[in-house]
Protein backbone atom coordinates (compact mmCIF):
# COMPACT_ATOMS: atom_id res chain seq x y z
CA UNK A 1 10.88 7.25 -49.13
CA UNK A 2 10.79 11.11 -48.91
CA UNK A 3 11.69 13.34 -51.77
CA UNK A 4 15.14 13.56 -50.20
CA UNK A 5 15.61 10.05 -50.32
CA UNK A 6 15.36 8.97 -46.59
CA UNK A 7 13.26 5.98 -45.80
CA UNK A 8 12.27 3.45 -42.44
CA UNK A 9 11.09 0.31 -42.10
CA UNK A 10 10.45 0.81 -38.00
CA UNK A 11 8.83 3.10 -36.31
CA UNK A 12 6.18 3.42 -33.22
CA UNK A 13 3.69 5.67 -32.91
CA UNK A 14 1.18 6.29 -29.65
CA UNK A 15 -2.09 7.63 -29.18
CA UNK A 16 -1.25 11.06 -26.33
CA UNK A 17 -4.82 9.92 -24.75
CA UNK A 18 -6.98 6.87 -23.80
CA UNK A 19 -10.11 5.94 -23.59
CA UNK A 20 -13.10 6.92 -26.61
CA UNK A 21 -12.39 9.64 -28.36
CA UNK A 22 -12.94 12.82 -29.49
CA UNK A 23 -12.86 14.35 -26.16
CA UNK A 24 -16.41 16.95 -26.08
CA UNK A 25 -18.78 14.61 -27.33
CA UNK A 26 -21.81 13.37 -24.48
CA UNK A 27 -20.49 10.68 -22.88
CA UNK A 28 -17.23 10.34 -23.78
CA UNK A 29 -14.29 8.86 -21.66
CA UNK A 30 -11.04 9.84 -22.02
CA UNK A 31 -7.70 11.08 -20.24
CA UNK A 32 -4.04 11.38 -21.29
CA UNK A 33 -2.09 8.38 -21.94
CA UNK A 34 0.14 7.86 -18.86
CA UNK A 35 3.88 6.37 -18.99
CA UNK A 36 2.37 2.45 -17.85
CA UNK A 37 0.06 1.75 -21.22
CA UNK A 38 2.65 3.97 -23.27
CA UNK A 39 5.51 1.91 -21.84
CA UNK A 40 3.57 -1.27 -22.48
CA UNK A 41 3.19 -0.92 -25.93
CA UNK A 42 6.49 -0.02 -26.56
CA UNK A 43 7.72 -3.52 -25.26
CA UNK A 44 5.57 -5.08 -28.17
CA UNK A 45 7.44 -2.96 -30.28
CA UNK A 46 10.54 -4.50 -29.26
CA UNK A 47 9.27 -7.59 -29.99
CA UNK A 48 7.84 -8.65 -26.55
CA UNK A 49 4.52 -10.57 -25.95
CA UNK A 50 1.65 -9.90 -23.81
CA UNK A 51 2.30 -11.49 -20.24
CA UNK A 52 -1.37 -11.25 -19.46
CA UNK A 53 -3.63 -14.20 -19.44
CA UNK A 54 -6.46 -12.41 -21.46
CA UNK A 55 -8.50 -15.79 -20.52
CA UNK A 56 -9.22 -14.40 -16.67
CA UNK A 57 -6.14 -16.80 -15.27
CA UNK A 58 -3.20 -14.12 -14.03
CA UNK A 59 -0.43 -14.47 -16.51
CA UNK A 60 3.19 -13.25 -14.53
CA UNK A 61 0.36 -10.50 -12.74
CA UNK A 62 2.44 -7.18 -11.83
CA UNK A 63 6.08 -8.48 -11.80
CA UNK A 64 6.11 -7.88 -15.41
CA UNK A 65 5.39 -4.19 -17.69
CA UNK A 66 3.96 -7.08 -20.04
CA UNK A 67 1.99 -8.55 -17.38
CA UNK A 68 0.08 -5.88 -16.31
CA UNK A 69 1.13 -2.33 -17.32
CA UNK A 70 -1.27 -0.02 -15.00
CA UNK A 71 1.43 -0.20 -11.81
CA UNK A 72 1.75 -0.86 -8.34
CA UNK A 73 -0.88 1.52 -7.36
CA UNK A 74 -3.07 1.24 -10.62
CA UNK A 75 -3.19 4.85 -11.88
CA UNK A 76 -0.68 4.21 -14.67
CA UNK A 77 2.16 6.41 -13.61
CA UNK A 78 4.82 3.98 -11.70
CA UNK A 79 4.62 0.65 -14.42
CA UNK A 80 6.51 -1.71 -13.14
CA UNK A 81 9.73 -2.62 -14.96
CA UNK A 82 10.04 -5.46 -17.44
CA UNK A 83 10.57 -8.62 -15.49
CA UNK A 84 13.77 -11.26 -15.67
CA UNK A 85 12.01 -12.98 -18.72
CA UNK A 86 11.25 -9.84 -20.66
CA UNK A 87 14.59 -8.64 -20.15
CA UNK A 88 16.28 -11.69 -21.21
CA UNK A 89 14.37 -12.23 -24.18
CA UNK A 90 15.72 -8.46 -25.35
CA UNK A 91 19.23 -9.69 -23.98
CA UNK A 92 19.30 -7.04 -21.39
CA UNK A 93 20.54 -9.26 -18.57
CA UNK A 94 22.98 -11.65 -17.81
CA UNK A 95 21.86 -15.16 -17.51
CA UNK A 96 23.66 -17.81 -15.37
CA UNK A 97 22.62 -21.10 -14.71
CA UNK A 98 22.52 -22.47 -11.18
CA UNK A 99 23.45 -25.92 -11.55
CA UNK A 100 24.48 -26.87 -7.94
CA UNK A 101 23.38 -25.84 -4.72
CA UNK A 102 25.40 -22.63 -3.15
CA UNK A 103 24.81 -18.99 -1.82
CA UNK A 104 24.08 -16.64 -5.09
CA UNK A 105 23.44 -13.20 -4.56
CA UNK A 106 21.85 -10.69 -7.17
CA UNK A 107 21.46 -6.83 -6.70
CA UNK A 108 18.25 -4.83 -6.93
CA UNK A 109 15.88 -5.80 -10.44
CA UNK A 110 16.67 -1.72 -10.74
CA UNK A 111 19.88 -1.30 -10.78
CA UNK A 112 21.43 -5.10 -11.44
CA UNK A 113 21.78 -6.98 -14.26
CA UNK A 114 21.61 -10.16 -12.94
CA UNK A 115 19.17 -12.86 -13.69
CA UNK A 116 19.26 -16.73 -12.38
CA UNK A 117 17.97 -19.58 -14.40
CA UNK A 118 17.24 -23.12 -12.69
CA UNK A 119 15.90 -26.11 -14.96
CA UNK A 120 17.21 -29.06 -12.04
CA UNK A 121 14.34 -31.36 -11.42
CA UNK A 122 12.11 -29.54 -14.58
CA UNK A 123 10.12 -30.54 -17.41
CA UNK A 124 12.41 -30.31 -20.62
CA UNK A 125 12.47 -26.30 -21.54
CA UNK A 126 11.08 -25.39 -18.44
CA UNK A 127 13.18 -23.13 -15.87
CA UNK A 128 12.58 -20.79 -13.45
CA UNK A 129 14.02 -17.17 -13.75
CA UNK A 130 15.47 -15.31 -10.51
CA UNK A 131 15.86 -11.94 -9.90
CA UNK A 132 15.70 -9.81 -7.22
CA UNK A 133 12.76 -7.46 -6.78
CA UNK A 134 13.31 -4.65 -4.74
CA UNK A 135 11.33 -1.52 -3.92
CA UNK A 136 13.33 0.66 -6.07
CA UNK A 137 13.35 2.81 -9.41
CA UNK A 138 10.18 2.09 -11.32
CA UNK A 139 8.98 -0.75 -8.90
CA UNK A 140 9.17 1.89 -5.70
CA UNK A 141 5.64 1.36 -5.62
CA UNK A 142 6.50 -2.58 -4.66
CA UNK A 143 3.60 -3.88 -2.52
């Protein structure tokens, strides 16, 4: 609490480079932090796991900022956005549950809200999550 009686119980802080530091010091690597790590960490600040399988399997691989933060292209500056689980844990979407067969249709990832769930014919608390990926906003880099 500061002298003027403001307080906060949240906050997030990041480092402006990565890599060993101090920078000037025989052989010692280091660069600014890009948007991908930056926007990485910020998704365990709002409460979001790691997506990676830090065992050597490939977790949800680059469909997911939690999955693998360094982008399309791997130099850190296009992350990809959060994928359909990410964004539904942080209530971001809107969910609906496919429960008979039909024609659904969902916009672009980018600019759509719109997230399918379908359990039919899996385990108990299993699903899979649909979305539409599209190369657009953040995931222009799609490959």
């Amino acid at each position: 609490t500061s002298k003027d009686n403001i307080s906060t119980n949240r906050f997030y802080v990041s480092s402006g480079v990565w890599g060993r530091c101090p920078p000037g010091k025989a052989k010692t690597l280091w660069s600014i932090a890009r948007l991908a790590v930056i926007s990485h960490e910020i998704g365990h600040f709002l409460g979001l796991p790691d997506l990676y399988d830090a065992d050597g399997g490939q977790g949800v691989g680059r469909f997911d900022l939690l999955g693998q933060c360094w982008g399309w292209k791997r130099n850190q500056r296009y992350p990809p956005m959060m994928g359909a689980w990410s964004r539904s844990k942080l209530e971001w979407v809107k969910v609906t549950d496919i429960t008979a067969s039909g024609e659904y249709t969902a916009g672009p990832a980018c600019e759509s809200d719109e997230v399918f769930r379908i359990s039919a014919g899996m385990p108990d608390g299993e699903y899979f999550l649909v979305e539409n990926r599209y190369a657009c906003g953040f995931d222009n880099e799609l490959a």
